[in-house]
N, C-alpha and C. Protein backbone atom coordinates (compact mmCIF):
# COMPACT_ATOMS: atom_id res chain seq x y z
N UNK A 1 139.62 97.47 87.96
CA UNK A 1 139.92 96.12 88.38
C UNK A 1 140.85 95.48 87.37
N UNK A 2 141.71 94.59 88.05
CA UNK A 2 142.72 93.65 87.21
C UNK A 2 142.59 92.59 87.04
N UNK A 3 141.94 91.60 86.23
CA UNK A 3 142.02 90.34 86.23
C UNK A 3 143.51 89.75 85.29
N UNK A 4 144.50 89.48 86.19
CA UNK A 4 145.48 88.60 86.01
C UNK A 4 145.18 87.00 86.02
N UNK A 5 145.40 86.40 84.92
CA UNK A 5 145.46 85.06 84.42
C UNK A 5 146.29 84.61 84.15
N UNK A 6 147.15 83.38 84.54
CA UNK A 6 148.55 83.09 84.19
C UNK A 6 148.30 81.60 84.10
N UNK A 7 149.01 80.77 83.97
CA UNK A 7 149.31 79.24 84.08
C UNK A 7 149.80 78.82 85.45
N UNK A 8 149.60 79.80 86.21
CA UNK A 8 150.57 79.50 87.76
C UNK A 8 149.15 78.34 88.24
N UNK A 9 149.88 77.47 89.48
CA UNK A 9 149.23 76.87 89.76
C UNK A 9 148.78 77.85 91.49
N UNK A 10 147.91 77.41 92.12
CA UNK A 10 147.18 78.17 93.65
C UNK A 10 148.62 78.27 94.31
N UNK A 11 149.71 77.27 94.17
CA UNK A 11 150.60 77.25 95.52
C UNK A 11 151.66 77.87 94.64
N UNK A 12 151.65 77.91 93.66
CA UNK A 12 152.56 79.12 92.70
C UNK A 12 152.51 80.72 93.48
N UNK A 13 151.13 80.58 93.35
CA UNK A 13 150.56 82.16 92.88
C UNK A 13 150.74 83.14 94.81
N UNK A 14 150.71 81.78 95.62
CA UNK A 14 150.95 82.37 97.03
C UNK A 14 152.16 82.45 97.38
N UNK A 15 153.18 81.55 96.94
CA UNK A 15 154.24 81.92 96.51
C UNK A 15 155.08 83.62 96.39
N UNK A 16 154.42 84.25 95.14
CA UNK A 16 154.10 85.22 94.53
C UNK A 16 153.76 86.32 95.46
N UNK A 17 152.70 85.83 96.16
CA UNK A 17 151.66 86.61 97.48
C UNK A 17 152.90 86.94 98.24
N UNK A 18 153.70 86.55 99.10
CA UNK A 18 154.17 87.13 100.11
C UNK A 18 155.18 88.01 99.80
N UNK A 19 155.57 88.32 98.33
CA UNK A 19 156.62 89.66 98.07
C UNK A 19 155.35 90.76 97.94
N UNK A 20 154.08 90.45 98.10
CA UNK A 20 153.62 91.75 97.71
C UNK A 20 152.95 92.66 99.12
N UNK A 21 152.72 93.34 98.86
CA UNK A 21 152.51 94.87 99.73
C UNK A 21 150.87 94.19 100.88
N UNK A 22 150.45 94.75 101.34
CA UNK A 22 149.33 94.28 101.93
C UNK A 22 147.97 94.93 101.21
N UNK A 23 148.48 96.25 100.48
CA UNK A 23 147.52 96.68 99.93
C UNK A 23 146.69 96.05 98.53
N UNK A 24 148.22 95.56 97.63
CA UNK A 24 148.42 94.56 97.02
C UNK A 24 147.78 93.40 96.93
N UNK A 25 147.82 92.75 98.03
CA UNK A 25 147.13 91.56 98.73
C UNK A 25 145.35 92.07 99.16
N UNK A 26 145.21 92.64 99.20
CA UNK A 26 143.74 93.20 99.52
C UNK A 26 142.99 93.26 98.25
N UNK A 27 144.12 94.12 97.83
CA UNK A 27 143.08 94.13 96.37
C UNK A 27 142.97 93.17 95.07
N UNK A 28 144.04 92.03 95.13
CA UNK A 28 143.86 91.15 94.46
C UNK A 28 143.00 90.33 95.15
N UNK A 29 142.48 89.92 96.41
CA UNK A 29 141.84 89.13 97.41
C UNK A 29 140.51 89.78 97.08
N UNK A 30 140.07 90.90 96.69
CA UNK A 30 139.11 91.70 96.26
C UNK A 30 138.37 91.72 94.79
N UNK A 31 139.46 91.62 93.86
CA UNK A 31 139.50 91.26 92.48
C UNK A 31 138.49 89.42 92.62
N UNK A 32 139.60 88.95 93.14
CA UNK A 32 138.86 87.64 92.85
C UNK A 32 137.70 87.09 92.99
N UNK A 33 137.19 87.65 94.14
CA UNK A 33 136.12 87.44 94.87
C UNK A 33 134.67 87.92 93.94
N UNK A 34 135.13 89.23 93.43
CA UNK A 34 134.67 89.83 92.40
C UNK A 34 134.46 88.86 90.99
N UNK A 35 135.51 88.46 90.41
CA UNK A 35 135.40 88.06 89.46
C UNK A 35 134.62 86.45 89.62
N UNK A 36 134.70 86.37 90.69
CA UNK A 36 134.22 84.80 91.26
C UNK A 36 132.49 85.07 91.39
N UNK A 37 132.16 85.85 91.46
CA UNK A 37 130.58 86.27 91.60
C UNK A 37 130.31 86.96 90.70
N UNK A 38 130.97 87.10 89.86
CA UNK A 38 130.92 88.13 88.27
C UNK A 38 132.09 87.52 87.27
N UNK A 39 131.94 86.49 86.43
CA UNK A 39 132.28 86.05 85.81
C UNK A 39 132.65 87.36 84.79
N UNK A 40 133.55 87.38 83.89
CA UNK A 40 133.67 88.61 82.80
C UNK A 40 132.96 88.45 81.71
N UNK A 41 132.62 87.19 81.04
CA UNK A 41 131.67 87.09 80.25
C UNK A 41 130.49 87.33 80.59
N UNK A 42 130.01 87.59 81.49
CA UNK A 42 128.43 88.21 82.36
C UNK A 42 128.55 89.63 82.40
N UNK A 43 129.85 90.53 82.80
CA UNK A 43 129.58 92.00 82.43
C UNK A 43 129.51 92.35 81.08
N UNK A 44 128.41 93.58 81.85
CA UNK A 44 128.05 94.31 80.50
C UNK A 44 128.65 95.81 80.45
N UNK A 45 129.61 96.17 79.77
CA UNK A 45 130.25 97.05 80.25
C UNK A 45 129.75 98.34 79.28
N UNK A 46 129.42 99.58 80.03
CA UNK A 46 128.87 100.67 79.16
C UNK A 46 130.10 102.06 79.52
N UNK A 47 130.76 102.42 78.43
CA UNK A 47 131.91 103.70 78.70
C UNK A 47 131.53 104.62 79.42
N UNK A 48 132.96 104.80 79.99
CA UNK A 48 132.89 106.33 80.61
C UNK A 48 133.57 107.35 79.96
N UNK A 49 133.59 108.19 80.02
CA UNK A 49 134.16 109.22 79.96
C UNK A 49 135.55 109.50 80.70
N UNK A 50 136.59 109.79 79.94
CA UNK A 50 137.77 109.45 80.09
C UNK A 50 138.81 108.22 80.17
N UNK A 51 139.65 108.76 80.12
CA UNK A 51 141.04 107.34 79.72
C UNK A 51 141.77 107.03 80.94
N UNK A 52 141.82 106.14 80.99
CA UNK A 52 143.24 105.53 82.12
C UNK A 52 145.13 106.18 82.09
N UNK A 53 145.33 106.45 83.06
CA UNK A 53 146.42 107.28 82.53
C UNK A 53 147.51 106.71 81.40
N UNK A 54 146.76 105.49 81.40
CA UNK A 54 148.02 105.22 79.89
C UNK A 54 146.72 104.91 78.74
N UNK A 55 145.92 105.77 78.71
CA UNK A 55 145.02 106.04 77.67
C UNK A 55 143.99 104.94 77.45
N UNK A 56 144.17 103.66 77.84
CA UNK A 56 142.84 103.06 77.83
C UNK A 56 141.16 103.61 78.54
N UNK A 57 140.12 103.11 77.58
CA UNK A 57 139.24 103.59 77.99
C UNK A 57 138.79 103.29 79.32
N UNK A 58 137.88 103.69 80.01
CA UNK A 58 137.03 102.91 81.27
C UNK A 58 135.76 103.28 81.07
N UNK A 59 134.73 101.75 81.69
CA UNK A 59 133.86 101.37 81.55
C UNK A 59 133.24 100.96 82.79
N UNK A 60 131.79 100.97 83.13
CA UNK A 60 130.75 100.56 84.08
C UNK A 60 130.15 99.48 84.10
N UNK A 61 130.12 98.55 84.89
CA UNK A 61 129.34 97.39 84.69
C UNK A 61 127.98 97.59 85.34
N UNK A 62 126.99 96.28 84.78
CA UNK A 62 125.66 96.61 85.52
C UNK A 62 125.68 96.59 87.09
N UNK A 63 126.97 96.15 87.90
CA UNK A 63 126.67 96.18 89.48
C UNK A 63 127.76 97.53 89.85
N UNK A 64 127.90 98.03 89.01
CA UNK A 64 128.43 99.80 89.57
C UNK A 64 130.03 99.92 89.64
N UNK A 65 130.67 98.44 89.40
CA UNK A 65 132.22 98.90 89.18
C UNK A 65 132.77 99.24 87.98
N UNK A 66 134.22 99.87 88.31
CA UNK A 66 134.50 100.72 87.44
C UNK A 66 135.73 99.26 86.84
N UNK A 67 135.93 99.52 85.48
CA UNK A 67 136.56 98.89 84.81
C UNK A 67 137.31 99.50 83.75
N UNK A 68 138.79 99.03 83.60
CA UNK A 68 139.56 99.49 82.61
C UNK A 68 140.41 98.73 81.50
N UNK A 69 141.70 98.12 82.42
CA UNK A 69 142.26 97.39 81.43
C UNK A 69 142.15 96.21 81.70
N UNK A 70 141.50 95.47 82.73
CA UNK A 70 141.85 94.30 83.78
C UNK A 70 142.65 93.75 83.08
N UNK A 71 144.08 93.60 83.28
CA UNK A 71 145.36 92.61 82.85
C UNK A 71 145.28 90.87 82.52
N UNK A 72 145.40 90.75 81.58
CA UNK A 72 145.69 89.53 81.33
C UNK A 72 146.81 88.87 81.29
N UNK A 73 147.85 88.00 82.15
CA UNK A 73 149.45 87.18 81.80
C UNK A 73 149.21 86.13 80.89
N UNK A 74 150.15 85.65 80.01
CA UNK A 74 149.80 84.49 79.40
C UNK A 74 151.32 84.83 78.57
N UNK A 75 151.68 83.21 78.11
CA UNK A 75 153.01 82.76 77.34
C UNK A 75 152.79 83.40 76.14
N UNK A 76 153.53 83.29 74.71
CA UNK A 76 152.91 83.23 73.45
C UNK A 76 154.66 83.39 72.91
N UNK A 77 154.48 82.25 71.55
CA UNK A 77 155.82 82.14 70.98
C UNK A 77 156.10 82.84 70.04
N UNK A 78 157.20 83.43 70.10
CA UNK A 78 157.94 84.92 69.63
C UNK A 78 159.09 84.31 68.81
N UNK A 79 159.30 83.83 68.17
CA UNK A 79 160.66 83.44 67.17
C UNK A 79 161.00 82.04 67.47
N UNK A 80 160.10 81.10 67.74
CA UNK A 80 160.56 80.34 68.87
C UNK A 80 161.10 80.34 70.14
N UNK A 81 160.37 81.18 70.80
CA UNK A 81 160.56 81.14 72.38
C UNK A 81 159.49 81.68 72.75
N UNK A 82 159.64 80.83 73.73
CA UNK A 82 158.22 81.18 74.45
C UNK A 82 158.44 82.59 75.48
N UNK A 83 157.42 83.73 75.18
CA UNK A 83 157.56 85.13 75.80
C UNK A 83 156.83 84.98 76.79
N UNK A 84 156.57 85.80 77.69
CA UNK A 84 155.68 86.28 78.66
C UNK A 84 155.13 87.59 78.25
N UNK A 85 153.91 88.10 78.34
CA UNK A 85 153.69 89.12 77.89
C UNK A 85 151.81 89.79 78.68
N UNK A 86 151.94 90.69 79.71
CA UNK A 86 151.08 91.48 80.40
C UNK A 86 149.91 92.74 79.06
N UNK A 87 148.81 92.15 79.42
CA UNK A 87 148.20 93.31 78.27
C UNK A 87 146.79 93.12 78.88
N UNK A 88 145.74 94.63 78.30
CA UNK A 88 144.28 94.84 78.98
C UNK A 88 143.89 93.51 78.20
N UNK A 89 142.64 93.02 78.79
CA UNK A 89 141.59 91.90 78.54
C UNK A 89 140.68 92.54 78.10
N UNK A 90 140.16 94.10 78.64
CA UNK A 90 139.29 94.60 77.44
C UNK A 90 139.27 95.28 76.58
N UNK A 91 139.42 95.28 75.22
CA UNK A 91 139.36 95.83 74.52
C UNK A 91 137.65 95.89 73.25
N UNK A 92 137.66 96.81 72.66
CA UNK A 92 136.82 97.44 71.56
C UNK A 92 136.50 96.35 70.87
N UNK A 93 135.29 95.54 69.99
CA UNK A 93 135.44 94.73 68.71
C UNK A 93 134.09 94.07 68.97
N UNK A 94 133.62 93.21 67.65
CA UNK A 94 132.84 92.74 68.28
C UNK A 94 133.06 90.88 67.96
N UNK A 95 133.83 90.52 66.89
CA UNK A 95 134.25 89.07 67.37
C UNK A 95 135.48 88.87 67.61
N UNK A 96 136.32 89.84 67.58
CA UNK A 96 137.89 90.13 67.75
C UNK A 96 138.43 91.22 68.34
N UNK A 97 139.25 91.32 69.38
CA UNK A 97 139.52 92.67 70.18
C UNK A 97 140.11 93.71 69.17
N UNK A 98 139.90 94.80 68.68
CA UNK A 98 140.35 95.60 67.58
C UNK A 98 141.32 96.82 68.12
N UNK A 99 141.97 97.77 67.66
CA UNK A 99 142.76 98.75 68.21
C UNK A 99 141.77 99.98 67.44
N UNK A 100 140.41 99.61 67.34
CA UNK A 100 139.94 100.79 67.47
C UNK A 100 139.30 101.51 68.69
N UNK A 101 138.50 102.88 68.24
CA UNK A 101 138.21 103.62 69.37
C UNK A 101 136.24 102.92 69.61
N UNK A 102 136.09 101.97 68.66
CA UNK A 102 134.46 101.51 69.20
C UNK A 102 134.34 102.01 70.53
N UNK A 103 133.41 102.35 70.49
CA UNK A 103 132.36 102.46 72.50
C UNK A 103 132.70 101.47 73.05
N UNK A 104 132.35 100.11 73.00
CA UNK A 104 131.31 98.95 73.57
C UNK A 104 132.77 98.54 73.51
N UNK A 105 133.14 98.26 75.05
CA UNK A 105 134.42 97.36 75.71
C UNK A 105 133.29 95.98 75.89
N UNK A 106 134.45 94.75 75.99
CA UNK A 106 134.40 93.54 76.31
C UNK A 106 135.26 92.57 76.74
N UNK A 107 135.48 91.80 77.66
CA UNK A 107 136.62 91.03 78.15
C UNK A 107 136.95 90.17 76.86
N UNK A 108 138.15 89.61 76.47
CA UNK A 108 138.47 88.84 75.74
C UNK A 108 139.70 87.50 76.13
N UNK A 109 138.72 86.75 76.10
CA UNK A 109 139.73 85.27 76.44
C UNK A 109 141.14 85.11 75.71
N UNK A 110 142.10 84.72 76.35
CA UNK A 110 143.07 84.23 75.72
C UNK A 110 143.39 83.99 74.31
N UNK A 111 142.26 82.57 73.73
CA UNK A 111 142.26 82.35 72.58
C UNK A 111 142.37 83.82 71.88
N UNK A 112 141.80 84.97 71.78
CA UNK A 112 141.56 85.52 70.71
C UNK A 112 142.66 86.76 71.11
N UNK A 113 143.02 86.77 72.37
CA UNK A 113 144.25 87.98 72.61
C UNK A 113 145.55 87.32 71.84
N UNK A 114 145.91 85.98 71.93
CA UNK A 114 147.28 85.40 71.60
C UNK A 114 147.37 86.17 69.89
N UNK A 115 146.44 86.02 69.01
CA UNK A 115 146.73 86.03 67.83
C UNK A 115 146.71 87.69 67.65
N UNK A 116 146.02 88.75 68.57
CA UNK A 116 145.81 89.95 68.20
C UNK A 116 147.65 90.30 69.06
N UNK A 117 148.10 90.06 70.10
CA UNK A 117 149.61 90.44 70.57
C UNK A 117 150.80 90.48 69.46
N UNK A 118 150.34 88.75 68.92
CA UNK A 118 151.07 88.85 68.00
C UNK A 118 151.48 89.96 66.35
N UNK A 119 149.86 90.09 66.04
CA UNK A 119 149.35 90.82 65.35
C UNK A 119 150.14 92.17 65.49
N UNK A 120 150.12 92.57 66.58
CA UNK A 120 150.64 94.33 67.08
C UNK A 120 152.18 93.98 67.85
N UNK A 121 152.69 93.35 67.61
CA UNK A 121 154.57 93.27 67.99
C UNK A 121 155.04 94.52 67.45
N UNK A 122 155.65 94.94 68.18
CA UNK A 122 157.07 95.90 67.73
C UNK A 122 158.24 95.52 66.50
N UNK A 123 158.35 96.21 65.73
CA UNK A 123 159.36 95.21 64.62
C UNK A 123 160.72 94.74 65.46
N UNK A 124 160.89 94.90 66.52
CA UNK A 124 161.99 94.13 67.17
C UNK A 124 161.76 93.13 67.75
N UNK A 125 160.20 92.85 68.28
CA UNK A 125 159.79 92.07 68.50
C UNK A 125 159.92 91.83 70.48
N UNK A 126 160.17 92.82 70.48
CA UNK A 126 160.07 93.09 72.10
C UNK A 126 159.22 93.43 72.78
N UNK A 127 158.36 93.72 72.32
CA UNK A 127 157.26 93.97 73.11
C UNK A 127 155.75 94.30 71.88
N UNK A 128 154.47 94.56 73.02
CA UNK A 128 153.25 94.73 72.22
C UNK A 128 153.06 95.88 71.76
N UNK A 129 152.84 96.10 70.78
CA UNK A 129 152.53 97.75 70.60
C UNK A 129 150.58 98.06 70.97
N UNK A 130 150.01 98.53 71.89
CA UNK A 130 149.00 98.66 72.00
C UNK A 130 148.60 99.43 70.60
N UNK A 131 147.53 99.18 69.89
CA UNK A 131 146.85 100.11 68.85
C UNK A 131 146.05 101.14 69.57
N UNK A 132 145.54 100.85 70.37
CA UNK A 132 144.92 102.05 70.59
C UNK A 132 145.54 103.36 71.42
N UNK A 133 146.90 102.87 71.95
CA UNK A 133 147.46 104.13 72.46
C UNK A 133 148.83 104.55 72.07
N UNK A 134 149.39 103.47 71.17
CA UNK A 134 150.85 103.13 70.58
C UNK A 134 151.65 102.82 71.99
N UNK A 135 151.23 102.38 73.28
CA UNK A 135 152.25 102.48 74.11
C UNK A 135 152.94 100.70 73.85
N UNK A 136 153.98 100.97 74.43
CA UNK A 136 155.02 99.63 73.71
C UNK A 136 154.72 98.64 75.63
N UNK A 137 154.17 97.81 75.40
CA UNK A 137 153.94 97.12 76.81
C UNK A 137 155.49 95.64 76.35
N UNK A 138 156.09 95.78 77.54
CA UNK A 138 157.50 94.64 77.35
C UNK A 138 156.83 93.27 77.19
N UNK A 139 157.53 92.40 76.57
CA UNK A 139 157.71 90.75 76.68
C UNK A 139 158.65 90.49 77.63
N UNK A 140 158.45 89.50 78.44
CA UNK A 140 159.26 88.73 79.71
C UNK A 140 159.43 87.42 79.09
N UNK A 141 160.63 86.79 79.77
CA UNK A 141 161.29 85.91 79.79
C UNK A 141 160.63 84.95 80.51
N UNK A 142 160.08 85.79 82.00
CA UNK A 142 159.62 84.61 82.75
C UNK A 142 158.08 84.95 83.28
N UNK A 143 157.42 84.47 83.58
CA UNK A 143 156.52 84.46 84.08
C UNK A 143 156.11 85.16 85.28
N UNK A 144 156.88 85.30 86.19
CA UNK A 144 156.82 85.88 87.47
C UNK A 144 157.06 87.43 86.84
N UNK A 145 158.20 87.86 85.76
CA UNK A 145 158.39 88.70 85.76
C UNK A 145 157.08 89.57 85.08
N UNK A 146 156.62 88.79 84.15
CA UNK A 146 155.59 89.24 83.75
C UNK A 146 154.21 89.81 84.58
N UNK A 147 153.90 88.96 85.79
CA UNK A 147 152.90 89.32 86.93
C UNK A 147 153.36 89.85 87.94
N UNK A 148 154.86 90.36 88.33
CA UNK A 148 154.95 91.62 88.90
C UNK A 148 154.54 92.55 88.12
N UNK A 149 155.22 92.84 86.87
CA UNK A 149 154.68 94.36 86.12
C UNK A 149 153.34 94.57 85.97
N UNK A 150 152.55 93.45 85.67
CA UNK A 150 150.77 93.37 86.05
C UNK A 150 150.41 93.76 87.22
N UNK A 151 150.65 93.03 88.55
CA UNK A 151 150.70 93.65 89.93
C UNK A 151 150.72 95.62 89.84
N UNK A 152 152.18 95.40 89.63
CA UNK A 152 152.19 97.37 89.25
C UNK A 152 151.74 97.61 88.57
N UNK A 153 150.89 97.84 87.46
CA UNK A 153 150.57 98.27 86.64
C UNK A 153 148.94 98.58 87.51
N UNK A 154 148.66 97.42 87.65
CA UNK A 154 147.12 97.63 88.48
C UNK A 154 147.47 98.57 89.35
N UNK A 155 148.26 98.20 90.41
CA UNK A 155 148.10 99.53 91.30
C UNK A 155 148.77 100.54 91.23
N UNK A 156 149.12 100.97 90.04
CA UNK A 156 149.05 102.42 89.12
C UNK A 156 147.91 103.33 89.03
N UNK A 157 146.78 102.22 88.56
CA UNK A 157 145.88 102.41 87.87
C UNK A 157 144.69 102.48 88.85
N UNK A 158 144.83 102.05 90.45
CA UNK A 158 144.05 102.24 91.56
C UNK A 158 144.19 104.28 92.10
C-alpha cells in the first residue's frame, strides 16, 4: 500500500484523478478507505521476508495487509527553493526513521522525514539518497510532478 500525502487540496487531487488509469483510481480509492479505518499510527507492522524490488523491506499488519514503502509527497527547502520530493513513510528506528536494517518498520510523519531527506541528499543535491538501498529517488520542481512518480512507483510495486 501507498499512502501519498501532499498539500493538495480534495479538488486539487481530482484534478490529478482523471489523468490516471482506472486501475490507478481503484487502488488509490482502496488505499484511502484503508487508511481511513486504519490510521498508520495504529499499525503494528511485523517483517516479512523479502524486499520490494527496489529493496525496501515489507511488513504485515495486525488486519493481514501487506506493507512496504507507502509513499509520502511533501515540499522541503533545498538551497532556497522549495523541492518536491516522493520517499517510503516506513522506515526502521525507534524515535527517528534510520537507514538501518532494524526489523521493526513504522510509519513516520512528515515532521521527522523532512529533517532525515535532508540528512541523506545527494552531494548535488538532486535528489534523496535512500540509506538503506543507496537508490537516488529525484527532487521535483512541482508538486504534481512529484505525485505522478509516487502514483508509478506504487503501481510498480502492486
Amino acid at each position: 500500500m501507498a499512502k501519498v500525502e501532499t498539500a493538495f487540496r480534495d479538488d486539487q487531487r481530482e484534478g490529478m484523478a482523471a489523468a490516471l488509469t482506472a486501475a490507478e483510481k481503484k487502488l488509490l480509492k482502496k488505499e484511502k478507505e484503508f487508511y481511513k479505518k486504519h490510521p498508520p499510527s495504529t499499525l503494528r507492522l511485523t517483517p516479512l521476508e523479502g524486499r520490494t524490488k527496489y529493496g525496501m523491506p515489507m511488513y504485515l499488519d495486525q488486519h493481514g495487509e501487506r506493507h512496504s514503502e507507502s509513499s509520502v509527497t511533501f515540499s522541503v527547502e533545498i538551497n532556497g527553493k522549495k523541492k518536491w520530493v516522493t520517499v517510503p513513510s516506513i522506515w526502521p528506528g525507534e524515535s527517528s526513521p534510520t537507514g538501518s536494517n532494524e526489523l521493526t518498520g513504522r510509519y513516520w510523519k512528515q515532521d521527522k522525514l523532512v529533517p532525515f531527506v535532508k540528512g541523506n541528499l545527494s552531494t548535488d543535491k538532486k535528489s534523496f539518497v535512500n540509506p538503506l538501498t543507496k537508490e537516488k529517488m529525484p527532487l521535483f520542481d512541482t508538486a504534481p510532478e512529484a505525485e505522478k512518480f509516487a502514483i508509478q512507483r506504487d503501481m510498480s510495486l502492486q
